[in-house]
C-alpha atoms as a PDB file:
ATOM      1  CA  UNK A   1       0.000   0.000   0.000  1.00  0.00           C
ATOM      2  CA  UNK A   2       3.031   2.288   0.878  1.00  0.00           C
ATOM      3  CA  UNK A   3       4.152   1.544  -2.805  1.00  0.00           C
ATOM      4  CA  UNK A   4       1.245   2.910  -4.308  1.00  0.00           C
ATOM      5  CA  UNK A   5       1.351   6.136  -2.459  1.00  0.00           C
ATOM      6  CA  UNK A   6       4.883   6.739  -3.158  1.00  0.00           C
ATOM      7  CA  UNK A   7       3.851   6.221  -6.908  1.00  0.00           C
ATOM      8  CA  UNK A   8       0.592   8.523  -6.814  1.00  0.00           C
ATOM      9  CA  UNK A   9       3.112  10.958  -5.706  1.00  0.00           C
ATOM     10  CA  UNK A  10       5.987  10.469  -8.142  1.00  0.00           C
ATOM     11  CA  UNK A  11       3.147  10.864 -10.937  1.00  0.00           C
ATOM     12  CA  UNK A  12       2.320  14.662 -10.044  1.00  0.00           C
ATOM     13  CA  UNK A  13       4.166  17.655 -11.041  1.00  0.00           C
ATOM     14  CA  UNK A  14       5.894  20.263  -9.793  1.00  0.00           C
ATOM     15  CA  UNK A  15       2.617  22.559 -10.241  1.00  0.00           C
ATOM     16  CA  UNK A  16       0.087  20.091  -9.151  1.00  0.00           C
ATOM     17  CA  UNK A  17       2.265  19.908  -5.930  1.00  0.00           C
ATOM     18  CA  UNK A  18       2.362  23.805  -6.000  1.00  0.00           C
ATOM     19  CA  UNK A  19      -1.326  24.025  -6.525  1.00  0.00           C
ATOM     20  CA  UNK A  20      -2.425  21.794  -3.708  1.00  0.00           C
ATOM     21  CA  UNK A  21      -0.014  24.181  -1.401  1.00  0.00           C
ATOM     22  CA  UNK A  22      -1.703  27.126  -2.516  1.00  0.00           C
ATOM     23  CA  UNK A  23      -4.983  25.424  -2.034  1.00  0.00           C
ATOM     24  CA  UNK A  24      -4.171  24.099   1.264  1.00  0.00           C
ATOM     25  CA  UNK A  25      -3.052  27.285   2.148  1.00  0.00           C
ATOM     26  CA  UNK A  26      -5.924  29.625   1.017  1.00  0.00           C
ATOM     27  CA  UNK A  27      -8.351  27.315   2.952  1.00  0.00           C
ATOM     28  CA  UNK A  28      -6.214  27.411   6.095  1.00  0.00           C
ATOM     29  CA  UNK A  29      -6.356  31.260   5.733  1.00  0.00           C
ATOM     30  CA  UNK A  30     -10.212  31.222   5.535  1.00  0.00           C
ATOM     31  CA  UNK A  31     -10.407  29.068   8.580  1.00  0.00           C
ATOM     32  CA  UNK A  32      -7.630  31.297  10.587  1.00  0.00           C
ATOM     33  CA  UNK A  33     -10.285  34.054   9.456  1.00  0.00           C
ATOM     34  CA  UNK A  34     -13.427  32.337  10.376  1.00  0.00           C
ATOM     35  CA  UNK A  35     -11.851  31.986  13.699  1.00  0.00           C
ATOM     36  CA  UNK A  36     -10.489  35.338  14.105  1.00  0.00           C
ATOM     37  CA  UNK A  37     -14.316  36.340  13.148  1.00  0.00           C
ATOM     38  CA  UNK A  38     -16.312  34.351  15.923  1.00  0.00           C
ATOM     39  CA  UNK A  39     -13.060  35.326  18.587  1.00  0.00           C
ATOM     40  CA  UNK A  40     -13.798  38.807  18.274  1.00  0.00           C
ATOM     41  CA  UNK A  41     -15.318  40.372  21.265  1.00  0.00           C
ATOM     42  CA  UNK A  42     -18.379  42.105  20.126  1.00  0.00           C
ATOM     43  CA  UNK A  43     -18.857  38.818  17.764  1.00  0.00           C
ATOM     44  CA  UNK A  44     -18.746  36.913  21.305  1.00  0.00           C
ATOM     45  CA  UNK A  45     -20.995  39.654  23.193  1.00  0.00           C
ATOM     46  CA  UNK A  46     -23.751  39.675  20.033  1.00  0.00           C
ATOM     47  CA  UNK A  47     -23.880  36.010  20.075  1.00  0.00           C
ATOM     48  CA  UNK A  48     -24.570  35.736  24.625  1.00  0.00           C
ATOM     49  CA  UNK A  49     -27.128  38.727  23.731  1.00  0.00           C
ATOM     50  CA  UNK A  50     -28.851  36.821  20.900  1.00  0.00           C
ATOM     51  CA  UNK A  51     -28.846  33.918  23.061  1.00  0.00           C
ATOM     52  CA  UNK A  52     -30.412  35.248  25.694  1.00  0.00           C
ATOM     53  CA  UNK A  53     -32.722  36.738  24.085  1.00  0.00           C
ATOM     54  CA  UNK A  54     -33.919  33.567  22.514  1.00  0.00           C
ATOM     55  CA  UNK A  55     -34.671  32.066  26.322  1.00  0.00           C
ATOM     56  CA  UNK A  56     -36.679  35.210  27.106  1.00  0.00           C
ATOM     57  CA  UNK A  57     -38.563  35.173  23.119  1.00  0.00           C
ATOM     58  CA  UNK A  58     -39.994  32.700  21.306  1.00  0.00           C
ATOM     59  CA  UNK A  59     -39.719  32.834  17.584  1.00  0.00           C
ATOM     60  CA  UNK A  60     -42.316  34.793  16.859  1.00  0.00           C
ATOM     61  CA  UNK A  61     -40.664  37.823  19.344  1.00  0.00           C
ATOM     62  CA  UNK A  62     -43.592  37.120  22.335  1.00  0.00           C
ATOM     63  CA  UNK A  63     -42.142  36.776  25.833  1.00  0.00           C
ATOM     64  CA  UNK A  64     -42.200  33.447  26.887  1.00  0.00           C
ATOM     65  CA  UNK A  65     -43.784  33.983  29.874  1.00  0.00           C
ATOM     66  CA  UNK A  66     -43.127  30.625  31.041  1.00  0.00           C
ATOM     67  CA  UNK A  67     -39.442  30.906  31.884  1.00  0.00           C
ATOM     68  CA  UNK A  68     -39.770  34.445  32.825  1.00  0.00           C
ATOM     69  CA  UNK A  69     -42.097  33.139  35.815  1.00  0.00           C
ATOM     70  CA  UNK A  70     -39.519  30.493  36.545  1.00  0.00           C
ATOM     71  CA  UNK A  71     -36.391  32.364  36.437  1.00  0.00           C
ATOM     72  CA  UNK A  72     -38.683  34.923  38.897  1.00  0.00           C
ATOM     73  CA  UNK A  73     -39.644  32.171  41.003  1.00  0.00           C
ATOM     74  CA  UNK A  74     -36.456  30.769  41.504  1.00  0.00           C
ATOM     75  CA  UNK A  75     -35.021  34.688  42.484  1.00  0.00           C
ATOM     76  CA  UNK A  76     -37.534  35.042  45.089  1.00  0.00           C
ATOM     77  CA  UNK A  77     -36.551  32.105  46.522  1.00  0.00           C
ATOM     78  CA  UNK A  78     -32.738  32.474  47.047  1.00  0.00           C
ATOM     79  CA  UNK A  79     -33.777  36.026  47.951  1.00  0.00           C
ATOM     80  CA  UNK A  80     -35.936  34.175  50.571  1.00  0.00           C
ATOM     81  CA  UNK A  81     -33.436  31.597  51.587  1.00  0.00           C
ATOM     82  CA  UNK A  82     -30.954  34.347  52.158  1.00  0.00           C
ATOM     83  CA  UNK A  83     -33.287  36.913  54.386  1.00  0.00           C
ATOM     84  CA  UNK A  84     -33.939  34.385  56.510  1.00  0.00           C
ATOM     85  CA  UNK A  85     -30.160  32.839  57.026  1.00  0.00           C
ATOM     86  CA  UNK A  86     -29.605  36.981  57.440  1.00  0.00           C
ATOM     87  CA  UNK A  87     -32.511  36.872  60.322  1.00  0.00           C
ATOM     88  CA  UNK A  88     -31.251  33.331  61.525  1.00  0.00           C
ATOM     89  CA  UNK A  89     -27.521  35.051  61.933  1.00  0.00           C
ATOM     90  CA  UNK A  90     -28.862  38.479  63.166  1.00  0.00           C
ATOM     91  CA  UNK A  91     -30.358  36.953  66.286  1.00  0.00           C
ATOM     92  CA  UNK A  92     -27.212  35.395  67.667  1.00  0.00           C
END
């Protein structure tokens, strides 16, 4: 199998070589860019926003009131949890 590798690459050219470089390398560039492109801070930032605004709309842009109750739920109740360890602490 080795033998028949060596040969497929005996049998190109000079510029077939040189054109799969300059292929490889264009699409490495594009990636390195794509990258570069999602990296970027505000790229980052736009995406968490759009994000979170997909957990507070639905697809149609209504709230999804839903998961605003729950999320407001579950804030009450820490607040809860910690005015009464504050009360629980306060009175020793």
């Amino acid at each position: 199998m080795k033998g028949a590798l060596v040969s497929d690459t005996q049998a190109r050219t000079a510029e077939q070589i040189e054109a799969d470089i300059t292929a490889t390398r264009a699409r490495l560039a594009s990636t390195v860019d794509e990258l570069v492109d999602r990296a970027h801070p505000k790229n980052v930032a736009r995406r968490q926003v759009e994000q979170a605004k997909a957990q507070v709309f639905d697809e149609r842009g209504q709230v999804r009131t839903q998961k605003l109750v729950a999320v407001g739920g579950a804030v009450v109740g820490v607040l809860g949890m910690l005015l009464m360890i504050r009360r629980l602490v306060g009175r020793r």
